[in-house]
Protein backbone atom coordinates (compact mmCIF):
# COMPACT_ATOMS: atom_id res chain seq x y z
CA UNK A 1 -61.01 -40.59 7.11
CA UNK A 2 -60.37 -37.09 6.92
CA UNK A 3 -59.02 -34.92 9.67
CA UNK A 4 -59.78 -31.07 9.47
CA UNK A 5 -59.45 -28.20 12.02
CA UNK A 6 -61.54 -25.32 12.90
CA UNK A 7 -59.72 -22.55 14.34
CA UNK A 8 -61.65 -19.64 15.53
CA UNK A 9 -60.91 -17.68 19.10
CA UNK A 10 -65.12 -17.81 19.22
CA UNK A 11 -65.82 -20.89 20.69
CA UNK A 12 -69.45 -21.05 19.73
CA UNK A 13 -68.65 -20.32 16.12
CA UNK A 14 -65.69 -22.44 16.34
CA UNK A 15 -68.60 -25.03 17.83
CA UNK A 16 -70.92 -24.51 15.63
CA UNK A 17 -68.79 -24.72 12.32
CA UNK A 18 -66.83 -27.93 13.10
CA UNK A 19 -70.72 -29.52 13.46
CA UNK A 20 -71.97 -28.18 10.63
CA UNK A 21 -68.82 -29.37 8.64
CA UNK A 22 -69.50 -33.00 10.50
CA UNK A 23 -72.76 -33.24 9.23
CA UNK A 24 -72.17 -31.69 5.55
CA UNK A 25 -69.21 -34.15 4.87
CA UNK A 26 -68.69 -37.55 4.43
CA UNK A 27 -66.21 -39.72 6.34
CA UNK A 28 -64.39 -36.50 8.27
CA UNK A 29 -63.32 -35.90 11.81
CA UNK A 30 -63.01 -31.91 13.00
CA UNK A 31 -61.73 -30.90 15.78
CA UNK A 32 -62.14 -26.60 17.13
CA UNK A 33 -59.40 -24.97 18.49
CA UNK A 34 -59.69 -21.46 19.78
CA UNK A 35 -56.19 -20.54 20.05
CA UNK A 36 -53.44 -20.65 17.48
CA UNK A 37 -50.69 -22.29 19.97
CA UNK A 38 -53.60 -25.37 20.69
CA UNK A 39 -53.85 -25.74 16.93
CA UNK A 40 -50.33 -25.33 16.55
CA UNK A 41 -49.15 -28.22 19.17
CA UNK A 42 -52.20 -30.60 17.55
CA UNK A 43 -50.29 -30.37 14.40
CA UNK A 44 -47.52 -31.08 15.73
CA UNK A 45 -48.26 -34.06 17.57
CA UNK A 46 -50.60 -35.79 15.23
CA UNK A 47 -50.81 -37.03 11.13
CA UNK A 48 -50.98 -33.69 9.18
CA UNK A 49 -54.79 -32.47 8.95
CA UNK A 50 -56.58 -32.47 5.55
CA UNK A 51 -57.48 -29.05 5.61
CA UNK A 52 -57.38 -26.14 8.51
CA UNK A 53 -60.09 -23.89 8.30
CA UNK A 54 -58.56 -20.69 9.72
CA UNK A 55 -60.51 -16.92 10.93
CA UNK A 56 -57.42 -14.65 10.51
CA UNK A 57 -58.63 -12.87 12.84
CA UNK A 58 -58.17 -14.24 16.32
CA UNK A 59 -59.01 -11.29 18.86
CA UNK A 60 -54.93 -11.01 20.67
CA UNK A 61 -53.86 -12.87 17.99
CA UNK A 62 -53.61 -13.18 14.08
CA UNK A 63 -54.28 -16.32 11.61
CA UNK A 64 -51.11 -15.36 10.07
CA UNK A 65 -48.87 -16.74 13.12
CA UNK A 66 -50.48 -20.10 12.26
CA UNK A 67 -49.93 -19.98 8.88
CA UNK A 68 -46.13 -18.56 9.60
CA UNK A 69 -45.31 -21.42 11.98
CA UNK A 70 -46.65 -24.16 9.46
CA UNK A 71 -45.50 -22.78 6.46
CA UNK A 72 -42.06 -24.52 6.66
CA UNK A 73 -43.36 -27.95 8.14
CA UNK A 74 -41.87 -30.94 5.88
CA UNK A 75 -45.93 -31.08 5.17
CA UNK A 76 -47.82 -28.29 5.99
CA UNK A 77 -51.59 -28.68 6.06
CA UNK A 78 -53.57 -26.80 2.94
CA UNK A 79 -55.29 -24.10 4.70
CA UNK A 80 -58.86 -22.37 4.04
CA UNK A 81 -59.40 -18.57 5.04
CA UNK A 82 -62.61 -17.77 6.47
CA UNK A 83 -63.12 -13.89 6.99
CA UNK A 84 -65.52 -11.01 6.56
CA UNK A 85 -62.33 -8.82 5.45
CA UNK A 86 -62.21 -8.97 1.89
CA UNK A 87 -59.06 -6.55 1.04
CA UNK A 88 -57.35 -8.20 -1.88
CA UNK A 89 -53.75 -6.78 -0.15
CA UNK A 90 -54.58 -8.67 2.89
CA UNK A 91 -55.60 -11.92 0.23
CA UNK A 92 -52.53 -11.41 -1.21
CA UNK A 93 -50.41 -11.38 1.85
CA UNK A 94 -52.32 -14.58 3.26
CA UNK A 95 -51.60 -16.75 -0.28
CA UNK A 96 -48.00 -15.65 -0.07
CA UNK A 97 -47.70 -17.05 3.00
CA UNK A 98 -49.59 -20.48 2.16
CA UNK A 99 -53.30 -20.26 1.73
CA UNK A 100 -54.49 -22.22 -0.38
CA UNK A 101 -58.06 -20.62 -0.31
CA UNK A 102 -60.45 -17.92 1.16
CA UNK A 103 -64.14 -17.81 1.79
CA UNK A 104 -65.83 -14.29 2.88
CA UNK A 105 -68.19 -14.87 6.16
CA UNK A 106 -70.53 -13.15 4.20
CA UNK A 107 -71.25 -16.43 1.94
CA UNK A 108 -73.57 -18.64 2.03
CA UNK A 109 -73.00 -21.79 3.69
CA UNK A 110 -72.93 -23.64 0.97
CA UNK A 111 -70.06 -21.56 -0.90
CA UNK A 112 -67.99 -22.93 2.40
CA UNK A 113 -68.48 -26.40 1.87
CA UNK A 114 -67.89 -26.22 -1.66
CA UNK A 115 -64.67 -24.61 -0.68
CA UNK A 116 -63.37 -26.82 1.44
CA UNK A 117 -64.41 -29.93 -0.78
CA UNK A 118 -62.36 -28.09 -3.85
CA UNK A 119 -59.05 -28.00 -1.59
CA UNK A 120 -59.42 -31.68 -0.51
CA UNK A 121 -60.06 -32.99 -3.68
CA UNK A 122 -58.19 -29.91 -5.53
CA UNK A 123 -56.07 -28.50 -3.38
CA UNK A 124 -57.36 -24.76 -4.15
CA UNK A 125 -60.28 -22.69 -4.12
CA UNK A 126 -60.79 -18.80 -4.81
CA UNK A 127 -63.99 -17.48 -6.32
CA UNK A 128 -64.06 -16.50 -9.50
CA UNK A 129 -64.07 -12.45 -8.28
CA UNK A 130 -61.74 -12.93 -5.39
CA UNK A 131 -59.14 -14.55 -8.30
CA UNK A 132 -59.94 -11.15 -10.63
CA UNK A 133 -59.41 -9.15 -7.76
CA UNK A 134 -56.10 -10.91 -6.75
CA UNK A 135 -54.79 -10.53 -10.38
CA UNK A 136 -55.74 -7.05 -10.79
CA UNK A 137 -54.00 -5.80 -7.67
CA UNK A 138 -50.68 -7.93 -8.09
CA UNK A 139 -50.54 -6.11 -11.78
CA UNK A 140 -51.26 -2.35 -10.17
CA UNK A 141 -47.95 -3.02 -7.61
CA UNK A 142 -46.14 -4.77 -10.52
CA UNK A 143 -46.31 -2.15 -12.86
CA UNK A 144 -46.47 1.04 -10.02
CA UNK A 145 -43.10 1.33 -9.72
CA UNK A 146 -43.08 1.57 -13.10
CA UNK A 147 -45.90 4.10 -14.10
CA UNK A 148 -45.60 6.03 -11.34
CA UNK A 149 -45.68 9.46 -12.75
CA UNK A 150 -42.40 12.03 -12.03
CA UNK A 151 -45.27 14.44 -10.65
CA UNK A 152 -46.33 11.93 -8.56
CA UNK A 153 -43.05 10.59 -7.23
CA UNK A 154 -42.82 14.77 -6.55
CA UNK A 155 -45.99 14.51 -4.54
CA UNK A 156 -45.12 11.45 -2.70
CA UNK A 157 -41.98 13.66 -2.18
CA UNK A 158 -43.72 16.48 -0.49
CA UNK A 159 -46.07 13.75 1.70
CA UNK A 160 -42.76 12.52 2.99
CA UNK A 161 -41.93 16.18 4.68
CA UNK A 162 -45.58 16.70 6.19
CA UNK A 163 -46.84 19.20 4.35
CA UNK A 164 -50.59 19.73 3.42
CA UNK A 165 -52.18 20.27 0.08
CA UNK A 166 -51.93 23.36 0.19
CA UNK A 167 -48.87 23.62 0.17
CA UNK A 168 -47.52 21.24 -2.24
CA UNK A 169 -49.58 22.83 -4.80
CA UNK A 170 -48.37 26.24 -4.33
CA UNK A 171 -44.41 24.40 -4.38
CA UNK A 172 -45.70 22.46 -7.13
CA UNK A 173 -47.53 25.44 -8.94
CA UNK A 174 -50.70 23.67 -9.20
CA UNK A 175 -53.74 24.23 -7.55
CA UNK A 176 -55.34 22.24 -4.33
CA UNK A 177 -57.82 20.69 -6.59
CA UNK A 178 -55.26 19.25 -8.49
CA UNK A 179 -53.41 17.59 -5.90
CA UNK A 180 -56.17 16.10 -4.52
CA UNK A 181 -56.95 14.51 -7.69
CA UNK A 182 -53.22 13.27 -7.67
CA UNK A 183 -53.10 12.35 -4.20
CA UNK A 184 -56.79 9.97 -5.26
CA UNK A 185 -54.92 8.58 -8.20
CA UNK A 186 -52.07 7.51 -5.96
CA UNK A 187 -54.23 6.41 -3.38
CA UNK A 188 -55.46 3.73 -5.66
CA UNK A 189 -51.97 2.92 -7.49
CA UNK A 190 -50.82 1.90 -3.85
CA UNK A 191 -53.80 0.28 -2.61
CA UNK A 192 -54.09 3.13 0.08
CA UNK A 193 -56.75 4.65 1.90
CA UNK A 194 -55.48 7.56 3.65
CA UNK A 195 -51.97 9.60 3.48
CA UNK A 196 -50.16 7.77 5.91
CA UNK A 197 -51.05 4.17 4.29
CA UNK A 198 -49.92 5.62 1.46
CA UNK A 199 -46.79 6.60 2.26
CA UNK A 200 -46.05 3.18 4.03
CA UNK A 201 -46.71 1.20 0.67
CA UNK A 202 -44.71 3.67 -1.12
CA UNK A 203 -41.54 3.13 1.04
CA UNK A 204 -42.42 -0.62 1.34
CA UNK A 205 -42.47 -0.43 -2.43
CA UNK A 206 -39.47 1.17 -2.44
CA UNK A 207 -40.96 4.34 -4.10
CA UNK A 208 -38.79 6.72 -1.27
């Protein structure tokens, strides 16, 4: 029989989705845990789950210590990611650190439990636009360092020392129009949304 676990800090969700999972599957036992150290010592203490249906987001806490404190377990479980947080970064950062699938909450039902049937009998599932999605943004950061432009290494540059628009384009000689269209360009490049995201990637990237 399979064994999975439902870990969600809601308990009626949790509830809810470990009896909808009992009645959509054959042959499986689920038990809801709505903290990560519960799930954690369960693991620990029993025959490795089938599959661990995870919400990364866990009020205090974050999926990601779960997946963390499995991920170097002589046999870590496979682990599905349920969440209504679609960022292909955050994707990307939950795969690297062993997910072996993701499901928006925004699905329909039925996309779940085809999910979680793919990783038991598969050991994977990502939608066909969540995989484009993936690919395209670990191409933009593995070419960025790459393309980055000198003017906008120069920009990022100026970003670093606090100054405004403004004023890069008059030390740039270039007008405010144009470094807003830079600054949009490298907004996207980096997978930023605002000036100070963008100058973490950049120095995570090792663009500074």
């Amino acid at each position: 029989m399979d064994t999975l676990l439902v870990i969600d800090d809601h308990a009626l969700f949790a509830q809810s989705l470990s009896h909808l999972l009992s009645n959509s599957l054959n042959s499986v036992k689920v038990h809801d845990f709505q903290n990560i150290e519960g799930a954690i010592k369960w693991v620990k203490s029993n025959t490795t789950p089938t599959l661990v249906v995870l919400d990364i987001h866990m009020g205090t806490e974050s999926g990601l210590l779960f997946l963390r404190k499995i991920k170097h377990m002589d046999f870590p479980p496979p682990v599905l990611i349920i969440s209504s947080d679609n960022d292909p970064r955050k994707i990307t950062t939950y795969v690297d650190n062993g997910a072996s699938g993701f499901v928006s909450k925004n699905e329909d039902v039925n996309i779940l439990i085809h999910a979680v049937n793919s990783i038991i009998n598969d050991g994977i599932y990502f939608s066909g636009d969540t995989r484009q999605r993936l690919k395209e943004f670990r191409l933009s950061h593995s070419l960025c360092k790459n393309t980055l432009s000198e003017q906008h290494k120069r920009i990022l540059w100026h970003l670093q020392q606090g100054l405004g628009n403004k004023e890069i384009g008059r030390r740039l000689n270039i007008s405010e129009h144009t470094i807003k269209y830079h600054l949009s360009n490298l907004y996207r490049q980096l997978g930023a949304k605002n000036r100070t995201e963008c100058l973490m990637q950049a120095n995570k990237q090792g663009l500074l």
